[in-house]
Structure formats: structure tokens, C-alpha cells
C-alpha atoms as a PDB file:
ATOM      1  CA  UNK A   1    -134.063  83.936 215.988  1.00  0.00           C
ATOM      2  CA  UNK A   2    -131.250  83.427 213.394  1.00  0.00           C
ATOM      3  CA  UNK A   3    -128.408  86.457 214.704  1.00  0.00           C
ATOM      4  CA  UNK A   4    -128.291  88.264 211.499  1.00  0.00           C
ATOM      5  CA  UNK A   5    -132.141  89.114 211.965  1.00  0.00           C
ATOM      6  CA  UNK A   6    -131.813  90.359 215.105  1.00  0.00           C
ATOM      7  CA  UNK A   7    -131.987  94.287 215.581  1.00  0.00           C
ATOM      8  CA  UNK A   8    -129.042  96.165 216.114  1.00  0.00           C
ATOM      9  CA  UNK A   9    -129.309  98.160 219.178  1.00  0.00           C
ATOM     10  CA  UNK A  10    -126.787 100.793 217.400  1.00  0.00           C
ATOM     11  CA  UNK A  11    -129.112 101.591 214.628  1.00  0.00           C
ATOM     12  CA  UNK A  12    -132.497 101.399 216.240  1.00  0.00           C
ATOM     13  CA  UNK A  13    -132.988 105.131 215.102  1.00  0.00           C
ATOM     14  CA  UNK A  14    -130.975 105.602 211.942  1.00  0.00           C
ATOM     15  CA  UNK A  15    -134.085 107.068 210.140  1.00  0.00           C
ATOM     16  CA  UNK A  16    -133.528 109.937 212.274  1.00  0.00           C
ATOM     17  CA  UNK A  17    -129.865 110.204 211.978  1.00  0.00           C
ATOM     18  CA  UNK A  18    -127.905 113.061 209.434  1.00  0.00           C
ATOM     19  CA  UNK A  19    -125.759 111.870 206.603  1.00  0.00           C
ATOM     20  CA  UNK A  20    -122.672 112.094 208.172  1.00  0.00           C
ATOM     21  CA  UNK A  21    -124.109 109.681 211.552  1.00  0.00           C
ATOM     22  CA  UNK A  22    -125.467 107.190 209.200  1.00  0.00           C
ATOM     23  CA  UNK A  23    -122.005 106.723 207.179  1.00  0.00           C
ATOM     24  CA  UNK A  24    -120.175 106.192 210.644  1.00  0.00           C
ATOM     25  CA  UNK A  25    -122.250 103.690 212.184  1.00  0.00           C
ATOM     26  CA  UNK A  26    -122.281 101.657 208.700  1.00  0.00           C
ATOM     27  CA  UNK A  27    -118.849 102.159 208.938  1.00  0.00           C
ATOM     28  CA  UNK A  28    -118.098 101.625 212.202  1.00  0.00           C
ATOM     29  CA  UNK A  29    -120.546  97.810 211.749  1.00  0.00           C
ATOM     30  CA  UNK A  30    -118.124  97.002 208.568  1.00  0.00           C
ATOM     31  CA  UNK A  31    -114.971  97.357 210.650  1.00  0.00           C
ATOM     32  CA  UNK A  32    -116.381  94.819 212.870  1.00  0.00           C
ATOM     33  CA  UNK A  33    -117.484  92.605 209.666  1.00  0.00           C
ATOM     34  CA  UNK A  34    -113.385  92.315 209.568  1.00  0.00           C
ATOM     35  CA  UNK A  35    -112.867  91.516 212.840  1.00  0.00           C
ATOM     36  CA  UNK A  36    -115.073  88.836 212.829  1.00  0.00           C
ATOM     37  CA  UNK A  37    -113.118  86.719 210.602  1.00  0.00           C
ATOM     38  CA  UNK A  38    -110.757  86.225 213.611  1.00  0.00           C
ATOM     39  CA  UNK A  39    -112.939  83.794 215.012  1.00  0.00           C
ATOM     40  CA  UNK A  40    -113.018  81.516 211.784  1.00  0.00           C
ATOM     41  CA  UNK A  41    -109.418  81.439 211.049  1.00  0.00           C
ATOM     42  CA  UNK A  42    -108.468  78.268 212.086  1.00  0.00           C
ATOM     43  CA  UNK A  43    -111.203  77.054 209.893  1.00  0.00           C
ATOM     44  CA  UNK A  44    -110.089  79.457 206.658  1.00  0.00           C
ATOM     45  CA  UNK A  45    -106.960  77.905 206.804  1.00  0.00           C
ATOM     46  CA  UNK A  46    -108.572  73.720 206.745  1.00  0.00           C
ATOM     47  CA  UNK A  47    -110.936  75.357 203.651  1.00  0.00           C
ATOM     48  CA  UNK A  48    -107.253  76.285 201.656  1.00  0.00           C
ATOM     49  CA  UNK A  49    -106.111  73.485 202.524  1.00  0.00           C
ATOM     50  CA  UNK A  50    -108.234  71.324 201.010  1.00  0.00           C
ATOM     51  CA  UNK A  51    -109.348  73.647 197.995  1.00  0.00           C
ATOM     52  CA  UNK A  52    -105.668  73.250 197.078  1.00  0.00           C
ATOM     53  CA  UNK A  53    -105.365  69.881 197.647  1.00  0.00           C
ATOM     54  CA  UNK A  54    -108.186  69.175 194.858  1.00  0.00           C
ATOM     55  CA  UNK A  55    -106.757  72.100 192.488  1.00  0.00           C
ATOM     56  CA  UNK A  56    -103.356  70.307 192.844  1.00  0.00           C
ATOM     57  CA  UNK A  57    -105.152  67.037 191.097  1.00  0.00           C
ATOM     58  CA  UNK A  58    -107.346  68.725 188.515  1.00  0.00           C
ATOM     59  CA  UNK A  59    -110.203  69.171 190.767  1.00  0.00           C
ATOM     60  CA  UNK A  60    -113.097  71.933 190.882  1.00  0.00           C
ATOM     61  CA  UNK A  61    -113.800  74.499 193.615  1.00  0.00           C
ATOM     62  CA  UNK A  62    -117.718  74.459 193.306  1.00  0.00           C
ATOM     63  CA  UNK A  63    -119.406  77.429 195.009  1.00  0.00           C
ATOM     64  CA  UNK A  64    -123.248  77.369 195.717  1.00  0.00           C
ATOM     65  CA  UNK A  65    -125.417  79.728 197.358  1.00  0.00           C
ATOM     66  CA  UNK A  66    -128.305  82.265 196.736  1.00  0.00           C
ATOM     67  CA  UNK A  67    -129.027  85.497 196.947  1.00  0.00           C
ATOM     68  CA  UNK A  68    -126.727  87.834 197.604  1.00  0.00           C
ATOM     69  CA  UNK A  69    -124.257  84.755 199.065  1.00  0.00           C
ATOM     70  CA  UNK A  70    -124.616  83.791 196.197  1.00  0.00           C
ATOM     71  CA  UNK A  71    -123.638  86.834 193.915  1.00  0.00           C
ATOM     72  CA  UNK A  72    -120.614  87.220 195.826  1.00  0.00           C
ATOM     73  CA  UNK A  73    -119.580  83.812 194.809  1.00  0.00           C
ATOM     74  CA  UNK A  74    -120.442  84.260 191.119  1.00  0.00           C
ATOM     75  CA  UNK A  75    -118.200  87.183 191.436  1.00  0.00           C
ATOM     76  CA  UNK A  76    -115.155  85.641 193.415  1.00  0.00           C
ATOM     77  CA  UNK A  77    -115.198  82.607 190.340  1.00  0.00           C
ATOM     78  CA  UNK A  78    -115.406  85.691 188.047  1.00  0.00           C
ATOM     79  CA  UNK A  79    -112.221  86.859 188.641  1.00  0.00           C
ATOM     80  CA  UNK A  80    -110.341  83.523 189.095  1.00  0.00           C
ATOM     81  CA  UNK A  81    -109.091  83.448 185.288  1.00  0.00           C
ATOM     82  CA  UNK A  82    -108.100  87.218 184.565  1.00  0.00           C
ATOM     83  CA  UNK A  83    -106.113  87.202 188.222  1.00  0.00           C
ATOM     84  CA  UNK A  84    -104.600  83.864 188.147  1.00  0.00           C
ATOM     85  CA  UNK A  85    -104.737  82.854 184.387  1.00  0.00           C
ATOM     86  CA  UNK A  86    -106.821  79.575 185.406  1.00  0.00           C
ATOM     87  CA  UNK A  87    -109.377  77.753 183.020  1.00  0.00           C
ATOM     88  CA  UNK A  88    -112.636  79.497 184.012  1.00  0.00           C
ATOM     89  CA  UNK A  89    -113.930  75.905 184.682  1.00  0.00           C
ATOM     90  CA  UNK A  90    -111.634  75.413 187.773  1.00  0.00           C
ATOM     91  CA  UNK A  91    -114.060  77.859 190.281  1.00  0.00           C
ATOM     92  CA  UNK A  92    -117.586  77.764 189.303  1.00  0.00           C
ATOM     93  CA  UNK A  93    -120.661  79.791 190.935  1.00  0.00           C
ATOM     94  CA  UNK A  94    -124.083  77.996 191.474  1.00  0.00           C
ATOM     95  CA  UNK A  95    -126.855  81.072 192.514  1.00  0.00           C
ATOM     96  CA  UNK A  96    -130.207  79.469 192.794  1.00  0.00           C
ATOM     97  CA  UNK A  97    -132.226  80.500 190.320  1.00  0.00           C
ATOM     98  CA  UNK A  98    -129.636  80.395 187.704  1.00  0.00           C
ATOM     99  CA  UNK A  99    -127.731  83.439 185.372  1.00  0.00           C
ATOM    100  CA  UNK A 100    -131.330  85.808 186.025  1.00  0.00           C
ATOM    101  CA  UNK A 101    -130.964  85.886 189.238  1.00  0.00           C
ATOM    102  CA  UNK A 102    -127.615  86.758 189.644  1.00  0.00           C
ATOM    103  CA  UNK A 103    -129.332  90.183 188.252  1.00  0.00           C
ATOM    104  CA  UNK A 104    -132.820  90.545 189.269  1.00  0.00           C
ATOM    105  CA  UNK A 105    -133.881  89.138 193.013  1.00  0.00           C
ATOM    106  CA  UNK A 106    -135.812  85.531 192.766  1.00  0.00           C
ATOM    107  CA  UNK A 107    -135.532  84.861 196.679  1.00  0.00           C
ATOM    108  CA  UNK A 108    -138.260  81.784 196.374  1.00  0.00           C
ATOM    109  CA  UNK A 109    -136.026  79.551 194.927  1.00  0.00           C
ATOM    110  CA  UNK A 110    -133.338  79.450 197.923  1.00  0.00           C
ATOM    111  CA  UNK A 111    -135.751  76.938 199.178  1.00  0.00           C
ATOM    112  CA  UNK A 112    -135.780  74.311 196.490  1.00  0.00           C
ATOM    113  CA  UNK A 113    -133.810  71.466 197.492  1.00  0.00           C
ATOM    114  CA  UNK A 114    -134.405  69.834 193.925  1.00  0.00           C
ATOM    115  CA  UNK A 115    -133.169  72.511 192.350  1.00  0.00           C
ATOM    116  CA  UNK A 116    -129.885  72.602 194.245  1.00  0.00           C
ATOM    117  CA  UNK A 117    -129.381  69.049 193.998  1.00  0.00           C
ATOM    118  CA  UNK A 118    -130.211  69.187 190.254  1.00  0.00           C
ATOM    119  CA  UNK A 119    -127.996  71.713 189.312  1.00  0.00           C
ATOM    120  CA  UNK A 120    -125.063  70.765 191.539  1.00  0.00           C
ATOM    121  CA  UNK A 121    -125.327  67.121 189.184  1.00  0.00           C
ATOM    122  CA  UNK A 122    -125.781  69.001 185.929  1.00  0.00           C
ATOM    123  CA  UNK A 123    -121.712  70.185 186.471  1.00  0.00           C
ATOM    124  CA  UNK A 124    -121.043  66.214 186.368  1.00  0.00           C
ATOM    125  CA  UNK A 125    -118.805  66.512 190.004  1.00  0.00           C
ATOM    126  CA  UNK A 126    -116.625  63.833 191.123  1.00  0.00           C
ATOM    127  CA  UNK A 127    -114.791  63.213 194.364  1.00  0.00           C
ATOM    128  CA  UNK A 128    -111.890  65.449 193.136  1.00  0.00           C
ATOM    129  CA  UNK A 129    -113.899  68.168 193.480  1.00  0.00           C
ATOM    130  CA  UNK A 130    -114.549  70.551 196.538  1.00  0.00           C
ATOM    131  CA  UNK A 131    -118.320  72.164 196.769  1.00  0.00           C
ATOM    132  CA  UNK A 132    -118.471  75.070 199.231  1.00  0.00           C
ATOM    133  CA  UNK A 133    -121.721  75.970 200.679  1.00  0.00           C
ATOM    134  CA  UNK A 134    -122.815  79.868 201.698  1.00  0.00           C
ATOM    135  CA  UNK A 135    -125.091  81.264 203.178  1.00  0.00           C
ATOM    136  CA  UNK A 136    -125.716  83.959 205.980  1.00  0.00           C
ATOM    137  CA  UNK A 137    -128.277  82.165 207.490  1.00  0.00           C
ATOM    138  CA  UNK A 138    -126.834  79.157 207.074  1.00  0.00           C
ATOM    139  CA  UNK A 139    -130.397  77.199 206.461  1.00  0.00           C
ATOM    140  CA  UNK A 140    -130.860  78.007 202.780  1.00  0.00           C
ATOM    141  CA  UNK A 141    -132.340  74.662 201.488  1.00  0.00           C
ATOM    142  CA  UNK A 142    -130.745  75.202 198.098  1.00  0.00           C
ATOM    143  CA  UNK A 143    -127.617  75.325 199.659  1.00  0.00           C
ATOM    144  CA  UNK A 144    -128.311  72.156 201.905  1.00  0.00           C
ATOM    145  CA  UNK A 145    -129.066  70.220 199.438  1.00  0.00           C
ATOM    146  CA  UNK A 146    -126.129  71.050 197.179  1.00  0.00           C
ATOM    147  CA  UNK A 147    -123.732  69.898 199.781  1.00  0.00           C
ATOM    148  CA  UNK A 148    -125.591  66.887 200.860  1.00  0.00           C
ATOM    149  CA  UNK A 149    -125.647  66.131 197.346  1.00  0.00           C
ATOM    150  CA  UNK A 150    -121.558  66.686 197.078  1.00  0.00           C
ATOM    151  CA  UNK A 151    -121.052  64.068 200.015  1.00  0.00           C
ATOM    152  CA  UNK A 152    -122.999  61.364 198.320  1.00  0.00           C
ATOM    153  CA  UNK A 153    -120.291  61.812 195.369  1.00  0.00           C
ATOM    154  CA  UNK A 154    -117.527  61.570 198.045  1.00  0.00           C
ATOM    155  CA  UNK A 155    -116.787  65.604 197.756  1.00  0.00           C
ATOM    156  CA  UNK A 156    -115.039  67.062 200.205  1.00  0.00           C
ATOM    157  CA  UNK A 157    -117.648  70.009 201.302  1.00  0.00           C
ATOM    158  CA  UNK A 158    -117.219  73.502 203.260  1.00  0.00           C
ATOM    159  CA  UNK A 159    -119.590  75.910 204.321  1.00  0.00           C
ATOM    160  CA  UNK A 160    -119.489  79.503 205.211  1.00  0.00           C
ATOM    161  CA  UNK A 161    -122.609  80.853 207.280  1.00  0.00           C
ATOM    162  CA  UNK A 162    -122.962  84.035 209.498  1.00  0.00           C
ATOM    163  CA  UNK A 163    -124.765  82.363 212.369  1.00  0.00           C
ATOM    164  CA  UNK A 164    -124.361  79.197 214.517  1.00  0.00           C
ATOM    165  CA  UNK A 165    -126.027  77.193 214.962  1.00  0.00           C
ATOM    166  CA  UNK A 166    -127.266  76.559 211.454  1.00  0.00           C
ATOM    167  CA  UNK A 167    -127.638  73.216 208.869  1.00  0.00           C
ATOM    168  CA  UNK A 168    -125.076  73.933 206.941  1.00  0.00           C
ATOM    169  CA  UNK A 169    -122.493  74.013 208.953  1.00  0.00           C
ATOM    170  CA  UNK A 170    -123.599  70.511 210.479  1.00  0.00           C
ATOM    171  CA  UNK A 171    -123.604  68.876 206.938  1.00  0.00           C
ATOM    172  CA  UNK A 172    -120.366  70.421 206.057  1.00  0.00           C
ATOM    173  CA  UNK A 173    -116.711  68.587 206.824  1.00  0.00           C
ATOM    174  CA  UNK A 174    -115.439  71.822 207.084  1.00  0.00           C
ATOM    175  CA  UNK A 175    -117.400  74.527 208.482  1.00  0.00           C
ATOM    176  CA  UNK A 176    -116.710  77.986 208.740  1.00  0.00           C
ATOM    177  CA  UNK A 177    -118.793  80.647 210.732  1.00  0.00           C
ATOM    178  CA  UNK A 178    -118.370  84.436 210.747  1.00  0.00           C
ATOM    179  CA  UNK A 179    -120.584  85.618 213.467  1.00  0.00           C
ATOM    180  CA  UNK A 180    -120.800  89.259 212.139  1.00  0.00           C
ATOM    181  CA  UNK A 181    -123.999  89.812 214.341  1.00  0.00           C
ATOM    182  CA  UNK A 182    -127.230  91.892 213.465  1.00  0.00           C
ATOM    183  CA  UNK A 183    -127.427  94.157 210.851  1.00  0.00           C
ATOM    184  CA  UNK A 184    -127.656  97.864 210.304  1.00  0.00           C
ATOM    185  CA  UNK A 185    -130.595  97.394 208.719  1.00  0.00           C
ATOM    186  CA  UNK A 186    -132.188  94.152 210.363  1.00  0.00           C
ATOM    187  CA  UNK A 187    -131.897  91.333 208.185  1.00  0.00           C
ATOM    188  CA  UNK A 188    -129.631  93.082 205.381  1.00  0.00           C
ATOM    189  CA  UNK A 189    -127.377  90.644 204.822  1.00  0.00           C
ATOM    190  CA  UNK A 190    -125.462  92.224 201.916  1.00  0.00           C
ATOM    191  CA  UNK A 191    -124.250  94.154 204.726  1.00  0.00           C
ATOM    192  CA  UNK A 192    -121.633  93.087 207.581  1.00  0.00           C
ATOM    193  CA  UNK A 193    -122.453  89.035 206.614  1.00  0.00           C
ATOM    194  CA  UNK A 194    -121.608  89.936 202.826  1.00  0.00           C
ATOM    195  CA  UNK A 195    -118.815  92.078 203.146  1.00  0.00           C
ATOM    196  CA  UNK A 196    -117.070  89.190 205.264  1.00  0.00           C
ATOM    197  CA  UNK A 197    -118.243  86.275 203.054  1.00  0.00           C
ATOM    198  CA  UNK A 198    -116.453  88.649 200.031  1.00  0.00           C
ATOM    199  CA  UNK A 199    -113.624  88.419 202.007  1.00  0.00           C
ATOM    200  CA  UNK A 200    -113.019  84.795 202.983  1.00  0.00           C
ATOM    201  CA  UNK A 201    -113.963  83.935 199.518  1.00  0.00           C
ATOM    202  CA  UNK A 202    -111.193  86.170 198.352  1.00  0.00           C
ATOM    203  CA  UNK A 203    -109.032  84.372 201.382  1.00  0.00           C
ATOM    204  CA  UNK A 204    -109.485  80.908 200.305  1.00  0.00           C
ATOM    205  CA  UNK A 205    -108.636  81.159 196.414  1.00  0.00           C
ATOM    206  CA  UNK A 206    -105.935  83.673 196.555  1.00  0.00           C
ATOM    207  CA  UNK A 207    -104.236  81.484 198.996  1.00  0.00           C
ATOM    208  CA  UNK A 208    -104.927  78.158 197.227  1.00  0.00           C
ATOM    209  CA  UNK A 209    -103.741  79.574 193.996  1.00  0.00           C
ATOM    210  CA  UNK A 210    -100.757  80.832 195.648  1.00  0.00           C
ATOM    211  CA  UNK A 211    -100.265  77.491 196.852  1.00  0.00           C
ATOM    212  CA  UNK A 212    -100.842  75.513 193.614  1.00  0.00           C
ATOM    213  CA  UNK A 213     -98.248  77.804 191.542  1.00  0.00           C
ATOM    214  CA  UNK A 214    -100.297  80.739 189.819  1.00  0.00           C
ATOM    215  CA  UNK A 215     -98.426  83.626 191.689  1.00  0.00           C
ATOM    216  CA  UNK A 216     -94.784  84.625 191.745  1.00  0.00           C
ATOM    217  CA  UNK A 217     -93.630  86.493 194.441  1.00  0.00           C
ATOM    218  CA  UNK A 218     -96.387  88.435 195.011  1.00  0.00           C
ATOM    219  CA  UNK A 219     -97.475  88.645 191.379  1.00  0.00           C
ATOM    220  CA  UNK A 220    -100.230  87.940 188.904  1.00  0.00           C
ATOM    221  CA  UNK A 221     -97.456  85.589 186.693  1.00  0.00           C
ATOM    222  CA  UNK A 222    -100.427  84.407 184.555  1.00  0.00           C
ATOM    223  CA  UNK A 223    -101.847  87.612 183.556  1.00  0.00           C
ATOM    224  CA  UNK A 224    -103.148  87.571 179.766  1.00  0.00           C
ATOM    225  CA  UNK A 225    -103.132  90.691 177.701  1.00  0.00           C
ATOM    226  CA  UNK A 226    -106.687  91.141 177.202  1.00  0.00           C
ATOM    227  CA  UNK A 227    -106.784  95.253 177.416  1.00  0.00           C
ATOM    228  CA  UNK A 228    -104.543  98.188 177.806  1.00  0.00           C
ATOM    229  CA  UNK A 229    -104.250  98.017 181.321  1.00  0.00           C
ATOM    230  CA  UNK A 230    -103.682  94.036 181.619  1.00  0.00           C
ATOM    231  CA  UNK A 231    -101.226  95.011 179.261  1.00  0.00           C
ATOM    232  CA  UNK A 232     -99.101  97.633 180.802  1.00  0.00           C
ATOM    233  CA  UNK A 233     -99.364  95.415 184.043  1.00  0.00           C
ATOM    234  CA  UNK A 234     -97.966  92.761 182.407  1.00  0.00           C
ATOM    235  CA  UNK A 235     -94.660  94.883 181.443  1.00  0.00           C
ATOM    236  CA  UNK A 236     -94.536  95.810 184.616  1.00  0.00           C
ATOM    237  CA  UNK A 237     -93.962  92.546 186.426  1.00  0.00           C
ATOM    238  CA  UNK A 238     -91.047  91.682 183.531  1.00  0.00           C
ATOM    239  CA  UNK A 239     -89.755  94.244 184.395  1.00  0.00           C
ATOM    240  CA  UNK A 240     -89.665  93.831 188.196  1.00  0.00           C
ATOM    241  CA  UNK A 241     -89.132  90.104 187.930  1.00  0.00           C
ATOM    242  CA  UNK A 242     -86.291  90.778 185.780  1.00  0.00           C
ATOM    243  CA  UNK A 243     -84.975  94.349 186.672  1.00  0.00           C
ATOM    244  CA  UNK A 244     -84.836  95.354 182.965  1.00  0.00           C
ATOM    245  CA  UNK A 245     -86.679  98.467 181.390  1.00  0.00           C
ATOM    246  CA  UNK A 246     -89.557  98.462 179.783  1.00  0.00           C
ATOM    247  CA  UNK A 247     -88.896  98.772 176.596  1.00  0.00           C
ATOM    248  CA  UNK A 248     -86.717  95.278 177.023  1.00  0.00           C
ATOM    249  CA  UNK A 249     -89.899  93.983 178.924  1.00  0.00           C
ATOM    250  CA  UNK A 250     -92.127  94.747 176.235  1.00  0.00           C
ATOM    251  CA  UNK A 251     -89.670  93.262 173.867  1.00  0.00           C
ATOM    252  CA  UNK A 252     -89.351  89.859 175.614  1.00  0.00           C
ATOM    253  CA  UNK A 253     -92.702  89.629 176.248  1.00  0.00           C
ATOM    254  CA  UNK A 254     -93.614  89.951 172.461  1.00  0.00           C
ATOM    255  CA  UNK A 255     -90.714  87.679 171.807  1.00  0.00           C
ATOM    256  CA  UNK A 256     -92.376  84.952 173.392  1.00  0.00           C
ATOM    257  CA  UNK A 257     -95.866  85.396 173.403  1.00  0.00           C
ATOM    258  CA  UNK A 258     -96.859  87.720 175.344  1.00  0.00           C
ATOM    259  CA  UNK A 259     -96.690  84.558 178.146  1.00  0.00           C
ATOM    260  CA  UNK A 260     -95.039  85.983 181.144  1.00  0.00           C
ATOM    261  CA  UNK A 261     -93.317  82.742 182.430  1.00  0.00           C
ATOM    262  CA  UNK A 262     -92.036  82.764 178.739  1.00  0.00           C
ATOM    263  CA  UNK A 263     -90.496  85.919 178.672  1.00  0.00           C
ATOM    264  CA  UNK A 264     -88.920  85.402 182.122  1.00  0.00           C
ATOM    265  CA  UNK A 265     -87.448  82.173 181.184  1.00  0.00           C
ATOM    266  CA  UNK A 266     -85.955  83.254 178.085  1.00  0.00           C
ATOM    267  CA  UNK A 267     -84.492  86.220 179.862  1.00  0.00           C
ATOM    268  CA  UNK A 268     -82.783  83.643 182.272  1.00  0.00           C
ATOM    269  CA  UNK A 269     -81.830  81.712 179.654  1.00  0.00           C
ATOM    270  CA  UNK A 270     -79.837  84.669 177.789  1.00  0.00           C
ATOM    271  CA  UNK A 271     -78.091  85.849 181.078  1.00  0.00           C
ATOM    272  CA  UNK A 272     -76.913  82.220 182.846  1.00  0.00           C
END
């Protein structure tokens, strides 16, 4: 039995638990969601590595998963452009079953192997790109056949499962395993196995883009001023990059574009 469907011994009777029991157990179970990363680390760090390697030379990070792996990597690719101002091509999402079932369940279709190998093709890959693999299982047959796919086109190919062992990891060149153990609720994998797959998704592109030049110092230098908030956040970092105020911020940024690395350089340019 696969260790995210075993029963947790903790939570054997939280129908008969108060509110306040039940929110410290699940809270207590997430704090050890975190922990677990520990353990996979070393294996992170090999994933950055070589998601930044293909970024540096116009390459693709290609997640694929299903289910609720697989809504946590629609959402990670989500937020790629708005944080780090990258084409919204450069992290893509596969979630078996497509854009409907990012929304509304469709479990069945984790286990079509033609349908992860047909999809995975329809995005045209080429060795340049890097397919990651998730799933908390790690036996998803969608997900299988997506990376086995992405090594016949010479991808490099990751995986990131919550038990061991499992398929994916042995098909992947890098594999990463966050043994998070059984759940609160036995077999909920949104739980512990999602809240740490959120995380070393958010781990492995925040790093790579800091790597391949989309952050300065510690901040979003690509931002675009898409609302009021994006905006005011953007005036903020001229400012701080430049220690001006932020009326001269605002007026540098609309002097060049409202393009951050713009405004900086032409502020650098008037005070050599």
C-alpha cells in the first residue's frame, strides 16, 4: 500500500474531535508537509539546475500531472508571467483531462497513457525542453507516459511523487520524493502531499528564474502594470532600486515605459 493511503494513526478519530482539535492536528500534519522537503533537497537543487539550464537556451519547463498534482502545476505556470515578466509559453501545465478538469474532478483519465503521450506531442517539445512529472502516488499513467514520451525526444525529465517506491520516479533522470506520509484524511492528497508539491514547484521556478536574470536583488524587476496594485509595486521597487521618491519613480517609470529595467537605466544614466 502506496504511503499516502495509509491511515494516520493521529487522526483515526477526528470525527469525534471539537473544532479547535481538528485545526491543530491538520496543522500540526502541514508543519510536517514542510519538513519533509528536507529529505529531497539535494534533488530540488539538480531539478533548478537543469530547469535553468534549458530556460537559459530558450527552452520550456513542461509540467504534467492530474488531479489535484496537477492543479497545483497549472497554478505554479499561472503565475510565472505576472511574477517574473516571462512569455506565458516558457512554463506550461498539462492536467489530464484538459482546461475542464482543472475545475470540475475527471479522475478516470489519470490513467490514459494515450492521452498523456498525445497531449505532451501536441506542445511540439524538443530536447531543449524540460518535462516534469507529478504525482503523489507517483503511478499516475498519464503522468508515465508523458515523461516516457519526453525521453524519446531527448528531454531532460523530473518527477516529483510523495511515495517511494513509485514509476515515476524510476523513469525520471531526476527524481524527487517528498515522503509526507499518510494523510489526515486517508488518501487526501490535496493535503500534506499537495501543500509540499505547491512548495517545491514554487522552489524550482523562483530559483531558476532567479538564476536566468528575471529578479533583481530580491525583486520582481519585470513586473508589468496590469492593475493598481502591480502598479504601485512597481514604484516601489524604483524607488528602492534607486533611493528616489516616488513621485521621481513614477516619473521615470512613465518616462520610459513603464519598463522597470528602463527606468532604472535611465536613472543611472542621468547620475554617472
Amino acid at each position: 500500500m502506496s504511503i499516502t493511503e495509509k491511515r494516520n494513526p493521529k487522526t483515526t478519530h477526528i470525527d469525534r474531535m471539537d473544532t479547535m482539535s481538528m485545526l491543530k492536528i491538520i496543522n500540526e500534519e502541514n508543519m510536517n508537509s514542510v519538513k519533509a522537503i528536507d529529505g529531497a533537497i539535494e534533488s530540488i537543487e539538480k531539478a533548478v539546475e537543469a530547469v535553468s539550464a534549458a530556460l537559459a537556451k530558450g527552452g520550456r519547463l513542461i509540467y504534467a500531472g492530474a488531479g489535484t498534482s496537477g492543479r497545483i502545476a497549472v497554478s505554479d505556470a499561472a503565475e510565472c508571467p505576472p511574477t517574473f515578466g516571462v512569455d506565458c509559453n516558457t512554463v506550461l501545465a498539462l492536467h489530464a483531462g484538459g482546461r475542464d478538469a482543472v475545475f470540475k474532478a475527471a479522475e478516470g483519465i489519470e490513467d490514459s497513457a494515450e492521452a498523456g503521450r498525445a497531449d505532451l506531442l501536441a506542445l511540439d517539445i524538443t530536447s531543449n525542453d524540460v518535462v516534469m512529472g507529478i504525482s503523489a502516488s507517483g503511478n499516475a499513467s498519464y503522468v508515465c507516459s508523458v515523461l516516457l514520451t519526453a525521453k524519446e525526444k531527448g528531454c531532460v525529465t523530473i518527477s516529483l511523487s510523495n511515495n517511494k517506491p513509485c514509476k515515476i520516479a524510476e523513469i525520471a533522470d531526476i527524481p524527487i520524493v517528498v515522503i509526507t506520509g499518510p494523510e489526515v484524511i486517508t488518501g487526501s492528497t490535496r493535503m500534506k502531499a499537495g501543500n509540499s508539491q505547491k512548495m517545491v514547484l514554487n522552489m524550482i521556478t523562483t530559483c531558476a528564474m532567479v538564476k536566468t536574470g528575471h529578479v533583481y536583488e530580491n525583486l520582481m524587476i519585470n513586473l508589468k502594470p496590469t492593475n493598481i496594485k502591480l502598479r504601485k509595486r512597481m514604484i516601489g521597487i524604483v524607488e528602492a532600486i534607486c533611493d528616489v521618491d516616488e513621485e521621481k519613480a513614477l516619473a521615470l517609470l512613465e518616462a520610459n515605459d513603464f519598463v522597470i529595467r528602463k527606468a532604472v537605466a535611465a536613472y543611472e544614466a542621468e547620475n554617472k
